[in-house]
N, C-alpha and C. Protein backbone atom coordinates (compact mmCIF):
# COMPACT_ATOMS: atom_id res chain seq x y z
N UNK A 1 1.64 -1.41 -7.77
CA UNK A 1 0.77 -2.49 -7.37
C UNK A 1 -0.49 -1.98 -6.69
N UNK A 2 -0.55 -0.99 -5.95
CA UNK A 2 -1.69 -0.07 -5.64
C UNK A 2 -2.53 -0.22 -6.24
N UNK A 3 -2.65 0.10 -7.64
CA UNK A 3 -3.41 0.66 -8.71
C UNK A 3 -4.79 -1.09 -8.75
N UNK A 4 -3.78 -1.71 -8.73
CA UNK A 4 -4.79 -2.97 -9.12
C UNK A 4 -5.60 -3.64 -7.98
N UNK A 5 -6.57 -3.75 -8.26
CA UNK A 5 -7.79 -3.08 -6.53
C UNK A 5 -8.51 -4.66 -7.19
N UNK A 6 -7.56 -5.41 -6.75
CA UNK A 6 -7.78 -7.43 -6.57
C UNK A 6 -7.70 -7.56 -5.34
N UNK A 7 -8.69 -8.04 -4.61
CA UNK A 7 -8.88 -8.65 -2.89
C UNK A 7 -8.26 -9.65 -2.85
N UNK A 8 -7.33 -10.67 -3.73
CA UNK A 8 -6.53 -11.66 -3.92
C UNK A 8 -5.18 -11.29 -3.42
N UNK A 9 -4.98 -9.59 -4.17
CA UNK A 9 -3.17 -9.39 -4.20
C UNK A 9 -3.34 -8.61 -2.65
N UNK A 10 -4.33 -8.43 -2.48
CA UNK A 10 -4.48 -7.06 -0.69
C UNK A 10 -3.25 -7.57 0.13
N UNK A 11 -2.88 -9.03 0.53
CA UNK A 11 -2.11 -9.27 1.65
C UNK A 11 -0.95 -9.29 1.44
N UNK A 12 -0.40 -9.72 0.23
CA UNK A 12 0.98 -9.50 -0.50
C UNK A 12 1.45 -8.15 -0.84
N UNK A 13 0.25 -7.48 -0.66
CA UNK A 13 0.87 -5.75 -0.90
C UNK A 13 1.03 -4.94 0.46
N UNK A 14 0.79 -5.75 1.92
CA UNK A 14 0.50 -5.41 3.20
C UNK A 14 2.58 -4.89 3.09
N UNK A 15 3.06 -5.73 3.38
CA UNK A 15 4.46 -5.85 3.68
C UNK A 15 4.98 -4.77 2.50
N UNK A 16 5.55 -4.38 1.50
CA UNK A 16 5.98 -3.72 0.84
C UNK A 16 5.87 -2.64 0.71
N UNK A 17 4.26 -2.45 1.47
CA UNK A 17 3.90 -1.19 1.34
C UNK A 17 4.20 -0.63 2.90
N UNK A 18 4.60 -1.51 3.74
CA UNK A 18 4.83 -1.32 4.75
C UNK A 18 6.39 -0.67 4.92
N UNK A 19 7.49 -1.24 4.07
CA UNK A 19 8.69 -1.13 3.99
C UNK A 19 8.91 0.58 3.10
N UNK A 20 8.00 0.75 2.00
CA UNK A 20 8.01 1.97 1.38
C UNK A 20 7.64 3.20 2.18
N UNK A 21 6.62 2.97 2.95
CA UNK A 21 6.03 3.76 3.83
C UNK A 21 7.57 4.27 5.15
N UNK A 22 8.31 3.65 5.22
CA UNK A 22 9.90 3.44 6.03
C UNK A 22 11.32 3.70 5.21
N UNK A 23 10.74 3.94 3.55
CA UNK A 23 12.08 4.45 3.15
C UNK A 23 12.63 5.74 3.28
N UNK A 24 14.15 5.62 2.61
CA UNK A 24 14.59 7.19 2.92
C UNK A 24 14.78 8.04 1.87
N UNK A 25 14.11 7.67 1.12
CA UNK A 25 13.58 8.27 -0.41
C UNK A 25 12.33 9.13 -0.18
N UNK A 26 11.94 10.13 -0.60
CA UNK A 26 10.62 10.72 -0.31
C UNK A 26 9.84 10.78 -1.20
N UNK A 27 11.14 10.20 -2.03
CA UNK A 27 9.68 9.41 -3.36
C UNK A 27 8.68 8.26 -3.13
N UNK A 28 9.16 7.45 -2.47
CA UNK A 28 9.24 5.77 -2.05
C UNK A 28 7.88 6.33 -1.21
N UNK A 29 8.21 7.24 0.22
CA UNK A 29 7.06 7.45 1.12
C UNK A 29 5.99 7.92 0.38
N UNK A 30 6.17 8.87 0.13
CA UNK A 30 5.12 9.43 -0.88
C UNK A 30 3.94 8.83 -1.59
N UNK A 31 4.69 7.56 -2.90
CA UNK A 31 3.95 6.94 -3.25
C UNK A 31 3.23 5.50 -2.09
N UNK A 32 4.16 5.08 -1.56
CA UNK A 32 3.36 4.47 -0.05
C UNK A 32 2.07 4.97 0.39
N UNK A 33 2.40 6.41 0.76
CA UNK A 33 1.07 7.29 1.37
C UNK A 33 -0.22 6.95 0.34
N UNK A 34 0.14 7.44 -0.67
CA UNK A 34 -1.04 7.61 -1.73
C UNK A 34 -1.58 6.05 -1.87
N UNK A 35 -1.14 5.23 -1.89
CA UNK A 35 -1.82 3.79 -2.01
C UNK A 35 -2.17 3.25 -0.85
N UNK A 36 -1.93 3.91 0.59
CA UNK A 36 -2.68 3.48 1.76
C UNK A 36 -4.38 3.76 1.80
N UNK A 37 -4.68 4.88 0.76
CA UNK A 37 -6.42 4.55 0.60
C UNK A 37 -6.81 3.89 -0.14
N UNK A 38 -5.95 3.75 -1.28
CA UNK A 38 -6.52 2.26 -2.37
C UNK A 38 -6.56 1.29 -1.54
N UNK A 39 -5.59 0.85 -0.69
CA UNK A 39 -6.08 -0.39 -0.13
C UNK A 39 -6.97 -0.39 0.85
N UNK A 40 -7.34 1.06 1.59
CA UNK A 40 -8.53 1.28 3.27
C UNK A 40 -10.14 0.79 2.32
N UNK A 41 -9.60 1.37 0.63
CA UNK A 41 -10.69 1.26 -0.23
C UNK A 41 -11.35 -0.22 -0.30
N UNK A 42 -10.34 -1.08 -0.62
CA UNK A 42 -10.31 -2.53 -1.00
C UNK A 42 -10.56 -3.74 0.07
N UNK A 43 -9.73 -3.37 1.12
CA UNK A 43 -9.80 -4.48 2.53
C UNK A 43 -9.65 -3.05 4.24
N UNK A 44 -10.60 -2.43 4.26
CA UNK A 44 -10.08 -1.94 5.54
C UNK A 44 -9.22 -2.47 6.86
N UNK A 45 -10.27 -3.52 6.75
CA UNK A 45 -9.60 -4.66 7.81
C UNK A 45 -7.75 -4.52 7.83
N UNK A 46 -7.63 -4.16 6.74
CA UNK A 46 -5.77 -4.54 6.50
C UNK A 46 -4.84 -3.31 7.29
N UNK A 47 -5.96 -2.08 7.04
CA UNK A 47 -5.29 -0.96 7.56
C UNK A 47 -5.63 -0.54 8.91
C-alpha cells in the first residue's frame, strides 16, 4: 500500500503501518521502514 502515493489512502495507511513497524517478523519491519518515506514524501504532517 506504500507504493500508491494517494493523499486520500495517507490516514488509513497511518495504523498498519504502525502495527508492521511492531512486528516480530523482520520482514514485516523492514518493509514498514522503507514506506515510512513514501509517506514523510506524501503527508509529512502524518509522520
Amino acid at each position: 500500500m506504500g507504493c500508491i502515493r494517494i493523499k486520500d489512502i495517507t490516514e488509513y495507511l497511518c495504523d498498519p503501518l504502525k502495527k508492521a513497524l511492531k512486528d516480530e517478523d523482520p520482514y514485516v519491519r523492514k518493509t514498514g521502514a522503507l514506506c515510512v518515506p513514501k509517506l514523510y514524501e506524501i503527508a509529512p504532517q502524518l509522520i
